[in-house]
Structures are given as C-alpha cells and as structure tokens.
Protein backbone atom coordinates (compact mmCIF):
# COMPACT_ATOMS: atom_id res chain seq x y z
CA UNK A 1 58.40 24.93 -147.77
CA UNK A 2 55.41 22.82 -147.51
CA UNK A 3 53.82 21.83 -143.98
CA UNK A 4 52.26 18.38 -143.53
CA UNK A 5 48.17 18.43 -142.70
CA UNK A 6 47.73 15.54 -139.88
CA UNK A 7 44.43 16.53 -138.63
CA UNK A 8 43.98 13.03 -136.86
CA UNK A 9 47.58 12.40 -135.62
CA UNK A 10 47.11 15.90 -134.53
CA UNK A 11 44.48 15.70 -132.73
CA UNK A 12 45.05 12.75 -131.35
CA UNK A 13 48.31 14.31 -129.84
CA UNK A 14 46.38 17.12 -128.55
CA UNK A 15 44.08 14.94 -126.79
CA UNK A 16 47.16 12.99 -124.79
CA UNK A 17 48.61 16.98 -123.78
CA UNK A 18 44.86 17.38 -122.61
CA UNK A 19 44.44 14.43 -120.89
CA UNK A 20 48.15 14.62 -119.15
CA UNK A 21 47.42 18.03 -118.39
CA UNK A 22 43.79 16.94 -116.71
CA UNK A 23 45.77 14.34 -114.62
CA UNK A 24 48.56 16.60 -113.34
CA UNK A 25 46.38 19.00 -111.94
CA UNK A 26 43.93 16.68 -110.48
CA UNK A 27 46.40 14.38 -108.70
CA UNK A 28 49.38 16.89 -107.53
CA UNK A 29 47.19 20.44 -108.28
CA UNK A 30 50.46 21.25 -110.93
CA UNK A 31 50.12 23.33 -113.95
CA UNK A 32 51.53 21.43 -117.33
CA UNK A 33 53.73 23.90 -117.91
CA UNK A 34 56.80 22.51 -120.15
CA UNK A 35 59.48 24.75 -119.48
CA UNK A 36 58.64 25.14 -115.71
CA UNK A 37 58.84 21.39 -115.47
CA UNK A 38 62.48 21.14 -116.39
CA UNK A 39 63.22 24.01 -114.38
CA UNK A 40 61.99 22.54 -111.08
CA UNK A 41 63.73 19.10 -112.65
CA UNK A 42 66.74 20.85 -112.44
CA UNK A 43 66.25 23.23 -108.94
CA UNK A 44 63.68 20.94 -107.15
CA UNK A 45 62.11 22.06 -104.23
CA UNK A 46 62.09 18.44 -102.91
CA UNK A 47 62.32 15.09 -103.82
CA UNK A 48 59.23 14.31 -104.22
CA UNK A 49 58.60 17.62 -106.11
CA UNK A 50 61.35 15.98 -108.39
CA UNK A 51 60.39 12.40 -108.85
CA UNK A 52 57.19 13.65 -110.76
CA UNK A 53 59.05 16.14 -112.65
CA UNK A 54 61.49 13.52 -113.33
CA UNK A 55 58.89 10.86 -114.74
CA UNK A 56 57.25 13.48 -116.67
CA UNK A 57 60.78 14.61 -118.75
CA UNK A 58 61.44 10.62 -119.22
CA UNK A 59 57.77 9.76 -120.41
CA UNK A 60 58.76 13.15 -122.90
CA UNK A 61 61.46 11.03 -123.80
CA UNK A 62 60.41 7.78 -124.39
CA UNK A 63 57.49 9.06 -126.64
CA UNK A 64 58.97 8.69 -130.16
CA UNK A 65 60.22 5.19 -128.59
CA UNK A 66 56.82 4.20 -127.95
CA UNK A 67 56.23 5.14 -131.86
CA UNK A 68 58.42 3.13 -132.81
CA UNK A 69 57.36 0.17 -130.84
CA UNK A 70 53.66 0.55 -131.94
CA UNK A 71 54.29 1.75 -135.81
CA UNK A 72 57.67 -0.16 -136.60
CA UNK A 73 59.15 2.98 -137.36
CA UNK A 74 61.00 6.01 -135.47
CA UNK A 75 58.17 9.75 -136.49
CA UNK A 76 60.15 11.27 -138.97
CA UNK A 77 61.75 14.48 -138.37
CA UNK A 78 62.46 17.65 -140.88
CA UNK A 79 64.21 20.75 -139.49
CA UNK A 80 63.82 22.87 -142.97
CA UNK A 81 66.36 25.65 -140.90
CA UNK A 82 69.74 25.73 -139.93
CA UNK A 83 71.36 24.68 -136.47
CA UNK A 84 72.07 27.92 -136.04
CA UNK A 85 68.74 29.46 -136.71
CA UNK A 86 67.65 26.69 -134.48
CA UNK A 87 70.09 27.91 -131.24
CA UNK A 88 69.12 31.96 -131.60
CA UNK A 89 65.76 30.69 -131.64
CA UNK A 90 65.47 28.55 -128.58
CA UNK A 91 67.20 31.51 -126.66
CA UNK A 92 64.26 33.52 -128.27
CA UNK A 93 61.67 31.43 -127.06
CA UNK A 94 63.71 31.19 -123.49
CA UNK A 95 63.75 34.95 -123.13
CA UNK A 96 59.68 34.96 -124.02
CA UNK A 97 59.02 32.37 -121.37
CA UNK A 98 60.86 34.12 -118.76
CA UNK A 99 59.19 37.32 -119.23
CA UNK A 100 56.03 35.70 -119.69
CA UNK A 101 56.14 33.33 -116.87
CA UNK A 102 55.34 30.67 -118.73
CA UNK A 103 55.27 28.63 -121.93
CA UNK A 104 53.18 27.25 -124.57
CA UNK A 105 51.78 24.42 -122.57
CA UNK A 106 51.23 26.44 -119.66
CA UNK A 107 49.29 29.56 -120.51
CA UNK A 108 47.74 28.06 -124.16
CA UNK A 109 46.74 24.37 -122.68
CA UNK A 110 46.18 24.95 -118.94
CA UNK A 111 45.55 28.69 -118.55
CA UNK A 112 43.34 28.90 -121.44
CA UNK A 113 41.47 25.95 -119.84
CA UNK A 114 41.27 27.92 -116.65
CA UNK A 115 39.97 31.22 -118.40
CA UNK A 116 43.23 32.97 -116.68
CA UNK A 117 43.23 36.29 -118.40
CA UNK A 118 47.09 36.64 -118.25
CA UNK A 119 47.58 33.48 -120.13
CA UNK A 120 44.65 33.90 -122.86
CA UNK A 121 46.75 37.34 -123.49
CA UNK A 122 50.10 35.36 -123.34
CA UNK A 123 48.64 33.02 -126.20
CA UNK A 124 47.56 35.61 -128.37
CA UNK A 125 50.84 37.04 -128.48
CA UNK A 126 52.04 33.65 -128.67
CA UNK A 127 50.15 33.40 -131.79
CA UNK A 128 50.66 36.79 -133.12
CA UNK A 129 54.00 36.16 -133.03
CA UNK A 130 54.32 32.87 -135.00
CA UNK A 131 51.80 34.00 -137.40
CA UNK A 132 53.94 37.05 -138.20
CA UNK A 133 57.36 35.11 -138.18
CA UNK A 134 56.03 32.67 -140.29
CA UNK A 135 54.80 35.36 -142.60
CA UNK A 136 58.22 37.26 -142.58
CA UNK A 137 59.96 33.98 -143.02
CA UNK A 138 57.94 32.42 -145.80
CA UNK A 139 57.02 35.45 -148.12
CA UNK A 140 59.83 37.83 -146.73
CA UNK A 141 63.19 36.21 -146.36
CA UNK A 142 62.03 33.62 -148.84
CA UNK A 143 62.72 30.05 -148.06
C-alpha cells in the first residue's frame, strides 16, 4: 500500500484546522474538539450552543464542495480497507474518545497548543497507537 506525500496540501490543511481552531476559542472560548462538536450538535445545551455547532458540521461538509468549485474536480478518495474494517474501526476510535474525553482535534490541535498535560499524554498514545497499527497492518497482516 503506498501513501501519498502532500507536504504543501498538507500543510496548508493544517494551517485552516489551526486557524479555525484559533477563532473558536477566541470568539466563543470553545475547544475544536471534532467529536465533541457533533455530540453537543446532537444534545445541545441551547440554541445558540447549537447554531455554531451546526455551522461548524456544515462548513465540514461543504469542504470537498469548495474543492471542487476552486480545482474543477471533487479530492479523490481511496479507502485501501474494507467497509467492514472501516465500521469496527470507527467504534474503536468511538470507545478511545470516550475514555479519553476527547479526540484527535481536541487534545493533539488545541490541548497540545495549550500545554494541557492530559492531552499531550492523550496524543502520544494517540500516536503510539497508529504507529503500531500501522506497523501490525502493513508488515504483519500483510496488505
């Protein structure tokens, strides 16, 4: 399986989560925090507190659509696993966020930002975790 190397695209995309993470915290004081976003999308504490939760998901979205209108062309997608792999693994990743209060976004761009000592521990097992999955899947299982 071979992986792409987009070190501008990339960074460029890292920049926008940066810069979307800045503004969320400055103007509402909100962590960028993925998964708790939908959550509160879909138990809001108010409706206010789900209007910007709401235009968050939809700019999420409309992203690829925005692609499209700028490049001509929809990003291309590969999914080198099956749809099943795919399911067990989003209830993985589901089960990791609720035990680790958090996700991706919100302990490795936000936390780590904010030196938070739980989330730079969260990302390194975050990290340790791919790395060795990767590892077990690449040179392991084979594939």
């Amino acid at each position: 399986m071979e992986t792409e190397f987009t070190p501008l695209v990339s960074t460029f995309g890292g920049l926008l989560i940066g810069l979307a993470s800045v503004l969320l915290m400055w103007a509402r004081g909100n962590v960028f925090g993925a998964t708790g976003i939908l959550a509160g999308f879909l138990q809001p504490s108010s409706s206010t507190d789900w209007a910007w939760r709401a235009a968050i998901l939809l700019g999420m979205m409309t992203g690829p659509f925005v692609y499209l209108f700028l490049t001509g062309s929809l990003p291309a997608i590969e999914v080198p696993i099956s749809r099943t792999t795919m399911i067990i693994g989003g209830f993985i990743v589901g089960i990791g966020v609720t035990y680790g209060a958090g996700c991706t976004s919100g302990h490795g761009v936000c936390g780590m930002a904010r030196l938070s000592p739980r989330s730079i521990v969260a990302t390194l097992g975050f990290m340790a975790g791919t790395a060795t999955m990767v590892f077990v899947m690449r040179h392991l299982v084979g594939g």
